[in-house]
C-alpha atoms as a PDB file:
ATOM      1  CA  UNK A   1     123.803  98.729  11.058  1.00  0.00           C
ATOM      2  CA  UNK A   2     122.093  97.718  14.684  1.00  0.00           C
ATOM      3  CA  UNK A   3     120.017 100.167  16.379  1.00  0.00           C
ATOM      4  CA  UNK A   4     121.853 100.203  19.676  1.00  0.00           C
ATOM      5  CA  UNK A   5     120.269 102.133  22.553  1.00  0.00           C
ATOM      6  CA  UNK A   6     120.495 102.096  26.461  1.00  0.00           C
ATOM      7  CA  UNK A   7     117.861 102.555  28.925  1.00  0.00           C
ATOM      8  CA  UNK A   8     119.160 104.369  32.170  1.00  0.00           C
ATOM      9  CA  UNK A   9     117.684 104.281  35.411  1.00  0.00           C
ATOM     10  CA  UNK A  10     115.471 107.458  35.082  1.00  0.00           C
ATOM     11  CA  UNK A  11     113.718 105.497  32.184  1.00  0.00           C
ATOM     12  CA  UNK A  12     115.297 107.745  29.171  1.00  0.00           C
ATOM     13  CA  UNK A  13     117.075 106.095  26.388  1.00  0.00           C
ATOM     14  CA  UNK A  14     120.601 107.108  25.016  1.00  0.00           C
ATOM     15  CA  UNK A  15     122.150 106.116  22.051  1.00  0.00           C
ATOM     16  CA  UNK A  16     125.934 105.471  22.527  1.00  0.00           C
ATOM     17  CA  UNK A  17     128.754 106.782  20.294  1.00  0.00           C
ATOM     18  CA  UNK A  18     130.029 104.155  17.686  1.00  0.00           C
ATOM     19  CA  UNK A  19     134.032 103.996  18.388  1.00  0.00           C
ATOM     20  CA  UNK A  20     136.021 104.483  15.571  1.00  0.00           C
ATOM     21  CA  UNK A  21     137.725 101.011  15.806  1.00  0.00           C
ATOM     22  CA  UNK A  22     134.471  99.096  14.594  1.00  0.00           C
ATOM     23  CA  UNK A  23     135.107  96.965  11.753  1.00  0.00           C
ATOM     24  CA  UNK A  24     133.055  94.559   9.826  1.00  0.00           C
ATOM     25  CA  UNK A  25     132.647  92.377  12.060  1.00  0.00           C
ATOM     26  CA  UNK A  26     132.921  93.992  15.066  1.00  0.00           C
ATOM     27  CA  UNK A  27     131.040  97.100  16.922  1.00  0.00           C
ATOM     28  CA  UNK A  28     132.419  98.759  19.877  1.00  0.00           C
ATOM     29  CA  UNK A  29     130.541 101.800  21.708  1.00  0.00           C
ATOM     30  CA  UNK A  30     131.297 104.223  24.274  1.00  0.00           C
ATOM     31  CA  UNK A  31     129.586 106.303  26.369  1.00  0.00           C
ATOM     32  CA  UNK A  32     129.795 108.712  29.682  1.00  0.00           C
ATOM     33  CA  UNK A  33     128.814 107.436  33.049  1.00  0.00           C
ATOM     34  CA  UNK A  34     126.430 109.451  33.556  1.00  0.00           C
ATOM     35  CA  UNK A  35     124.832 107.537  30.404  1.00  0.00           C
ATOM     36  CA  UNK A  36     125.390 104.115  32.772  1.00  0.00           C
ATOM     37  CA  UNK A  37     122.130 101.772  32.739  1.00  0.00           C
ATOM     38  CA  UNK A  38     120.906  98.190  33.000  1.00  0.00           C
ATOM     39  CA  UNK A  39     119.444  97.775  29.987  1.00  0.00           C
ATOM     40  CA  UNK A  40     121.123  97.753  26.799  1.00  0.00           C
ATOM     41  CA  UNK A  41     118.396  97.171  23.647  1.00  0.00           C
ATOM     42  CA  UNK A  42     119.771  96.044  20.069  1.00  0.00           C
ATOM     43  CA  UNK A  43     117.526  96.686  17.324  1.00  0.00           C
ATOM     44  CA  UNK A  44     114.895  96.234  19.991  1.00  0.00           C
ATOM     45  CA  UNK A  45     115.886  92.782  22.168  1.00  0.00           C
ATOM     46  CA  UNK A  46     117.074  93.306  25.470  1.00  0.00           C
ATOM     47  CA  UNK A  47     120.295  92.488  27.117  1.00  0.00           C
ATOM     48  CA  UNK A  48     121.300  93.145  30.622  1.00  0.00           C
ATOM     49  CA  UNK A  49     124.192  95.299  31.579  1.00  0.00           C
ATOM     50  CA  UNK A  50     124.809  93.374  34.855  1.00  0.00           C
ATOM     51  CA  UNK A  51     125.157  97.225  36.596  1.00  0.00           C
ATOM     52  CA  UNK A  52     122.639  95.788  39.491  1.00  0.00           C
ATOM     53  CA  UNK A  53     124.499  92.815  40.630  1.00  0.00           C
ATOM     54  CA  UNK A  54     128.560  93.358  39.487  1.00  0.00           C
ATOM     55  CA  UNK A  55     130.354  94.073  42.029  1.00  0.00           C
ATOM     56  CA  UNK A  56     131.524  98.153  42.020  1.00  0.00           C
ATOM     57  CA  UNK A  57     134.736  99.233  43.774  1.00  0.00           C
ATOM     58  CA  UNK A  58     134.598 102.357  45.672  1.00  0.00           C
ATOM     59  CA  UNK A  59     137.853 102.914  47.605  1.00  0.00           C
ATOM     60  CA  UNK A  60     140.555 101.766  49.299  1.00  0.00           C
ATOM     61  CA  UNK A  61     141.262 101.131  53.249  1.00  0.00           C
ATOM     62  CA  UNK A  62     143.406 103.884  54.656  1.00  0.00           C
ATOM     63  CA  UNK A  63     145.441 104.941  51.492  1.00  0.00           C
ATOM     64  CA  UNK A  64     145.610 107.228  49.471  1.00  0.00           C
ATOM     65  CA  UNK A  65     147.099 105.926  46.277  1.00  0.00           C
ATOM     66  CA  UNK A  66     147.226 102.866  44.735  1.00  0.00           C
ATOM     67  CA  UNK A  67     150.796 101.765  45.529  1.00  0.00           C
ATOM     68  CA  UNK A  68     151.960  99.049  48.131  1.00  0.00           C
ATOM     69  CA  UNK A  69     155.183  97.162  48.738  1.00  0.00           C
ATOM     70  CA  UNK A  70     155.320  93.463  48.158  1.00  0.00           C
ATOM     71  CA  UNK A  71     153.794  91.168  50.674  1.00  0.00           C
ATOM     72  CA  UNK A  72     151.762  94.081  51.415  1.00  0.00           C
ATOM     73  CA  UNK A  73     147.429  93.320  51.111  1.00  0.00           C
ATOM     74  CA  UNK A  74     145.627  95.365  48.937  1.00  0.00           C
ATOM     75  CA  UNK A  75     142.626  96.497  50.434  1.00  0.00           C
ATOM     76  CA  UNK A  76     139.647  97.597  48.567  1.00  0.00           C
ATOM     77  CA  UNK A  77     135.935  98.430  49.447  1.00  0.00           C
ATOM     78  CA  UNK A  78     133.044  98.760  47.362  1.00  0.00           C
ATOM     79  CA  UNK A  79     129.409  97.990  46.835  1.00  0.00           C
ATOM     80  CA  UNK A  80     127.778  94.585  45.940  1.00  0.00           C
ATOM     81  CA  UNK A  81     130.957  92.666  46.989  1.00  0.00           C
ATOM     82  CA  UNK A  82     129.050  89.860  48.796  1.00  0.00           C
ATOM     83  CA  UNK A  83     127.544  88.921  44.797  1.00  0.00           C
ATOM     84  CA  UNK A  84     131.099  87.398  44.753  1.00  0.00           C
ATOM     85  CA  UNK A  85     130.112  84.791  46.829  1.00  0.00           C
ATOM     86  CA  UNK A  86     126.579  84.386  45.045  1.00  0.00           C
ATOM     87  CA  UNK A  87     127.419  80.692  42.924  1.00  0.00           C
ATOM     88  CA  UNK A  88     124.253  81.304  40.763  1.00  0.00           C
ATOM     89  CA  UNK A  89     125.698  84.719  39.577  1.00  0.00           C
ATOM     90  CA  UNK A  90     128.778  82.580  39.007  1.00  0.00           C
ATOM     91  CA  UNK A  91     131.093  85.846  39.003  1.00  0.00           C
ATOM     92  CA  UNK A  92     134.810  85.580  38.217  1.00  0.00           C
ATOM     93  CA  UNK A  93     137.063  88.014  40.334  1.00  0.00           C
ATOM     94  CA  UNK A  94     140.714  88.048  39.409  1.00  0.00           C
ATOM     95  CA  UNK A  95     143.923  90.661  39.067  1.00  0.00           C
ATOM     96  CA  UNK A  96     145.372  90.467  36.175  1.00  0.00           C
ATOM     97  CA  UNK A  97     148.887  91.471  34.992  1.00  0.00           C
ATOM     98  CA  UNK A  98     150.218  90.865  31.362  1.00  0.00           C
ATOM     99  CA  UNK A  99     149.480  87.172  30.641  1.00  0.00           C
ATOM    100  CA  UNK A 100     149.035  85.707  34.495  1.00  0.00           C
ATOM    101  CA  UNK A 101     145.985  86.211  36.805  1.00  0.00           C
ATOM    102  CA  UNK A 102     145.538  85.441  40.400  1.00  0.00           C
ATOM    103  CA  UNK A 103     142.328  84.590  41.148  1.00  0.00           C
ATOM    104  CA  UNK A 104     140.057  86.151  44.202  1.00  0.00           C
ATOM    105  CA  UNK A 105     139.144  83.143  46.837  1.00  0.00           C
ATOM    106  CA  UNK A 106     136.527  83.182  48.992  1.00  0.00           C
ATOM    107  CA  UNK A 107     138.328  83.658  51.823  1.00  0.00           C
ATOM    108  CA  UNK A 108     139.822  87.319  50.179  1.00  0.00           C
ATOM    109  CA  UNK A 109     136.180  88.808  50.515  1.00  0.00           C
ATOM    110  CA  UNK A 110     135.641  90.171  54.421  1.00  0.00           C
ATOM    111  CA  UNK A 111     132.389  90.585  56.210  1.00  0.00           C
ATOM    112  CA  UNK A 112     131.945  93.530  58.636  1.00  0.00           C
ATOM    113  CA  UNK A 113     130.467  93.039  62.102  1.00  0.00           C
ATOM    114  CA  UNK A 114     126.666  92.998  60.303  1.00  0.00           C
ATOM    115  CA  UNK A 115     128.041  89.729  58.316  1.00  0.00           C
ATOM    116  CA  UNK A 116     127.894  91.962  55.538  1.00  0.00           C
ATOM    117  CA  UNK A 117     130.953  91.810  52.927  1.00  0.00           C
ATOM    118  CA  UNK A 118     132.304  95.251  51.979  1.00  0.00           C
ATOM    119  CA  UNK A 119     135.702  94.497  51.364  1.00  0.00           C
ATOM    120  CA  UNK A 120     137.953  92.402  49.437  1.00  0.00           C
ATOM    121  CA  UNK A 121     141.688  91.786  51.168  1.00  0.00           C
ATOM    122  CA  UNK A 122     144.126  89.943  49.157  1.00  0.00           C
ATOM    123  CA  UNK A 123     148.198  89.524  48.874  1.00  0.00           C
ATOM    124  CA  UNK A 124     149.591  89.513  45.346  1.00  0.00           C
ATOM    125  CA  UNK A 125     152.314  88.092  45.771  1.00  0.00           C
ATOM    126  CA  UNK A 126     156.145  88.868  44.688  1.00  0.00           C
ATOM    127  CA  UNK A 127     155.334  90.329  40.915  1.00  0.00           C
ATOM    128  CA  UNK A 128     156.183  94.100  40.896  1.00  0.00           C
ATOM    129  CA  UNK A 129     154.242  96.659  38.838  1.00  0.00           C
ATOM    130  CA  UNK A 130     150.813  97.460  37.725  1.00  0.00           C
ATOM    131  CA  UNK A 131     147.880  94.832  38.296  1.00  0.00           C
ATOM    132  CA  UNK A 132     144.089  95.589  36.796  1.00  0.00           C
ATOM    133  CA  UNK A 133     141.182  93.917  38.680  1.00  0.00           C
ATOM    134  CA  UNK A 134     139.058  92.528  36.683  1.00  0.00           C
ATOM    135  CA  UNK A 135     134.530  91.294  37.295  1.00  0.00           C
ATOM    136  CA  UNK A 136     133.556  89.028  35.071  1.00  0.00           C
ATOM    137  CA  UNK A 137     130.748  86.991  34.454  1.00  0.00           C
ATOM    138  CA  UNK A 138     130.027  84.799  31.405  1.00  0.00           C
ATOM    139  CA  UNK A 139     126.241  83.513  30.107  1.00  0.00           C
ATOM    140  CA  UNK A 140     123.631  83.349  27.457  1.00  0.00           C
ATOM    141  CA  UNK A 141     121.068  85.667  26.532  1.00  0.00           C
ATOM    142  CA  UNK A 142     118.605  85.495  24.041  1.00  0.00           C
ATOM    143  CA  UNK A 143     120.117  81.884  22.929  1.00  0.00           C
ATOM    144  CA  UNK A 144     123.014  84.152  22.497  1.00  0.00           C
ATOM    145  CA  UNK A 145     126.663  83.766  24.425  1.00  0.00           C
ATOM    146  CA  UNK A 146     127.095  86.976  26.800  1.00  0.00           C
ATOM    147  CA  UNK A 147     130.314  87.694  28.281  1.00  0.00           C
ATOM    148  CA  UNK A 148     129.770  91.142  30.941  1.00  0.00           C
ATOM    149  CA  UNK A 149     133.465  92.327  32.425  1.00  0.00           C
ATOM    150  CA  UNK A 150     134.023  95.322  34.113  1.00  0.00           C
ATOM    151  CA  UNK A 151     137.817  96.080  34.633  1.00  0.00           C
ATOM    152  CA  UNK A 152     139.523  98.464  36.566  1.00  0.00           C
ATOM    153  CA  UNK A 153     143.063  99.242  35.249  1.00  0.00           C
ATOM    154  CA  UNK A 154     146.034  99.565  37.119  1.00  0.00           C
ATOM    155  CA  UNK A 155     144.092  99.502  40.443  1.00  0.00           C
ATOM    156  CA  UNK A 156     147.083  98.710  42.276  1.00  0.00           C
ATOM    157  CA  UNK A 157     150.872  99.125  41.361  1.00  0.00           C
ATOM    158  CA  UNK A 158     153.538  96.337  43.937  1.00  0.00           C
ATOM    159  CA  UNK A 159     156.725  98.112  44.371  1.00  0.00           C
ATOM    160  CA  UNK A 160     159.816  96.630  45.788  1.00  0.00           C
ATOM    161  CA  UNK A 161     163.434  96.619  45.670  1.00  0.00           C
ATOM    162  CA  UNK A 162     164.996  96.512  42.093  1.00  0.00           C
ATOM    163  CA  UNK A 163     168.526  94.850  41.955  1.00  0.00           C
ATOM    164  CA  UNK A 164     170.597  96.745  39.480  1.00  0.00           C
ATOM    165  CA  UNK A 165     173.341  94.981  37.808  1.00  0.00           C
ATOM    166  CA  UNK A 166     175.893  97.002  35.288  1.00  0.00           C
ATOM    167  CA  UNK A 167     176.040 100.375  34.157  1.00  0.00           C
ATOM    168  CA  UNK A 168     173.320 102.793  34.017  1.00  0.00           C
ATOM    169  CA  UNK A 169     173.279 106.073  32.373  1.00  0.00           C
ATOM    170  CA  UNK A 170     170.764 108.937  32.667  1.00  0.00           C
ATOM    171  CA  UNK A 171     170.069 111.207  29.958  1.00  0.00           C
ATOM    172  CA  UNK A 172     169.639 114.600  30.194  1.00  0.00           C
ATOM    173  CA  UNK A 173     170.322 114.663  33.936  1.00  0.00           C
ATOM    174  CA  UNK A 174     169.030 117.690  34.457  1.00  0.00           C
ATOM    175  CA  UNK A 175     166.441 120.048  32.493  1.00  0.00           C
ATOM    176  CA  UNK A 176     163.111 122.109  32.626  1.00  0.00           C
ATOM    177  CA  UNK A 177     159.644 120.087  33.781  1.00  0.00           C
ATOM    178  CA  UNK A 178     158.557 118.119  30.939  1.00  0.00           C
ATOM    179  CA  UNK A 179     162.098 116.813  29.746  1.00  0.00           C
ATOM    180  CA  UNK A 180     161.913 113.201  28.442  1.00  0.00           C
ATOM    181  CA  UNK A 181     164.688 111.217  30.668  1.00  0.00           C
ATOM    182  CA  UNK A 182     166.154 108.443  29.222  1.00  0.00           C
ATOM    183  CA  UNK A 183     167.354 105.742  31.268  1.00  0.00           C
ATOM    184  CA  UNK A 184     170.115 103.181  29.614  1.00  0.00           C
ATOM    185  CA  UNK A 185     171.031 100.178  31.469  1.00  0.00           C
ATOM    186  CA  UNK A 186     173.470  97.138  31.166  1.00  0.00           C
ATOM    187  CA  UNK A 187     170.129  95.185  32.441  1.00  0.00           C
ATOM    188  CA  UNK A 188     167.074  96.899  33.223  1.00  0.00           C
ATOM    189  CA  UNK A 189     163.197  94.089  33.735  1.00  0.00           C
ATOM    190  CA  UNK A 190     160.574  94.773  31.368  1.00  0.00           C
ATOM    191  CA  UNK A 191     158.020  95.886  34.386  1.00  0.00           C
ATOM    192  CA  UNK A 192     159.761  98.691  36.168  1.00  0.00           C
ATOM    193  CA  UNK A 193     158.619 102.131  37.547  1.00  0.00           C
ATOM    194  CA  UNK A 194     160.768 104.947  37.648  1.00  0.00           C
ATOM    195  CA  UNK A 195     160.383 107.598  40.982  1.00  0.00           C
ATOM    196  CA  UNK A 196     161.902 110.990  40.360  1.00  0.00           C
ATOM    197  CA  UNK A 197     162.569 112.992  43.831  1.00  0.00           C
ATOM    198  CA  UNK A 198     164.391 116.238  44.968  1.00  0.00           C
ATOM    199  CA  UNK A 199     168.063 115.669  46.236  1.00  0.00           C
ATOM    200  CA  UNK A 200     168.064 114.909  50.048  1.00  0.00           C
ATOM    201  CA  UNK A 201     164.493 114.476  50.918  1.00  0.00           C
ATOM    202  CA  UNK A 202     163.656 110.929  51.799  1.00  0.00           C
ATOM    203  CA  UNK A 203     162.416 108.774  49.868  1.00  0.00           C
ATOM    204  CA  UNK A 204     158.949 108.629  48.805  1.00  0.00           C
ATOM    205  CA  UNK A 205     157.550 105.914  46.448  1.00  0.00           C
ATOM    206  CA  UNK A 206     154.420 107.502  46.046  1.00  0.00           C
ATOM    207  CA  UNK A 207     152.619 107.669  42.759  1.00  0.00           C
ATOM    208  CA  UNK A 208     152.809 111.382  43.131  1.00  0.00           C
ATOM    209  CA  UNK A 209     156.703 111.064  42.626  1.00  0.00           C
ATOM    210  CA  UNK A 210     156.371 108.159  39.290  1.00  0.00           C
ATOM    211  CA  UNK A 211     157.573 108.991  36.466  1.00  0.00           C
ATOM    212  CA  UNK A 212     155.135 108.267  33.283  1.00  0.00           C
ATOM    213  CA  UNK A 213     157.198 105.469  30.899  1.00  0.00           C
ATOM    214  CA  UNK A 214     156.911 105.957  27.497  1.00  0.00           C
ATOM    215  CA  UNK A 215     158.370 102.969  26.500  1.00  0.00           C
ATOM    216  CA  UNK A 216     160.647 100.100  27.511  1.00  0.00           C
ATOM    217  CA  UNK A 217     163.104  98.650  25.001  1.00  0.00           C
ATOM    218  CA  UNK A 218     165.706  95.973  24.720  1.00  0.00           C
ATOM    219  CA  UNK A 219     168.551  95.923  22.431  1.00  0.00           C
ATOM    220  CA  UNK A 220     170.264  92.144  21.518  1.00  0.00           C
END
C-alpha cells in the first residue's frame, strides 16, 4: 500500500483517510479542509496539489442563492480567477450538466477598474436545472500523467417555465413536515425541480422553497 501524506501550509504533514471505495486498482482519499495543502507526497515523491494557482470561487454578485431564471448571467467571484487567462497554466473552465459542458471564454472572465479579474460572468443558456462548475487542468509529473480538477457541484440551478401537458396527480396532498410527495404525471422532463409554497403567498422560486427529489422515474 502507498504511503500517502500531505504537507499543509504550516509545514505539518497529514495523512488522509483511505475511502472505502478503493479497489485494486484504484485509491481514493479524503480529507477536511482544514487538512488542504500544496503538496501531496506518495511514498516520498512529490506532486503538486495546484491549491496556489486554481482558481477558488468565493461568492456570488448580489444573491443570495444559487438560483437564476434562464437568460439570466451567473455571476461569481473568487480568488486567482485571472490564472484562467494564464495559457502556460493551460486551465480548463467549464459548467457541466449531465453529459454537455459549456465552456468558459475569455471574454466570461471580468477585470475590475485595477485590470484585475475577480469575476467570471457567463449566460448558460436555455437548459433548466442544476449545473456544476468545474477547474481543471491536465499535465505530467514525475514522467507521470496528472489530471488536478476541482469541482463545485450544483453551483447554480436555471429555472424557467415548465409546460405541463396531461394529467398530474399529487400524492398525499397534504401531511406533517417530512411527508414524501409523490408527483405522477401524463409527461413530466427528466431535469425538473419541484417548489413547495403556502397557499396565497406569491410565488417564490427560491431554493429555500425546493423540494429535495428523491428520484425521477419513467414508466413505458
Amino acid at each position: 500500500m502507498a504511503e500517502v501524506q500531505i504537507l499543509k501550509s504550516d509545514g505539518s504533514l497529514v495523512r488522509p483517510q483511505k475511502s472505502a471505495s478503493s479497489g485494486k486498482f484504484v485509491a481514493q482519499y479524503s480529507y477536511k479542509a482544514a487538512d488542504m495543502g500544496e503538496m501531496l507526497f506518495i511514498d516520498g515523491t512529490v506532486y503538486s496539489l495546484g491549491e496556489n494557482f486554481m482558481p477558488r470561487i468565493t461568492g456570488r454578485d448580489g444573491a443570495t442563492d444559487n438560483i437564476i431564471d434562464v437568460g439570466e448571467k451567473i455571476v461569481l467571484t473568487g480568488d486567482r480567477i485571472a490564472n484562467l487567462k494564464d495559457k502556460d497554466l493551460k486551465i480548463e473552465a467549464y459548467f457541466s450538466q449531465a453529459n454537455s459542458i459549456i465552456e468558459i471564454e475569455e471574454e466570461d472572465i471580468k477585470v475590475d477598474e485595477n485590470g484585475k479579474a475577480k469575476k467570471i460572468e457567463k449566460k448558460l443558456g436555455t437548459g433548466l436545472g442544476a449545473y456544476s462548475l468545474i477547474f481543471r487542468q491536465q499535465g505530467s509529473q514525475n514522467n507521470i500523467p496528472v489530471v488536478i480538477q476541482h469541482t463545485y457541484q450544483s453551483i447554480v440551478i436555471v429555472r424557467g417555465q415548465l409546460i405541463v401537458t396531461g394529467n398530474i396527480t399529487i400524492f398525499p396532498n397534504q401531511g406533517p413536515v417530512g411527508t414524501t410527495v409523490t408527483i405522477t404525471a401524463d409527461t413530466i422532463e427528466s431535469n425538473v425541480s419541484v417548489f413547495l409554497m403556502k397557499k396565497g403567498e406569491d410565488y417564490q422560486y427560491t431554493k429555500q422553497n425546493m423540494a429535495p427529489n428523491d428520484s425521477i422515474s419513467h414508466s413505458v
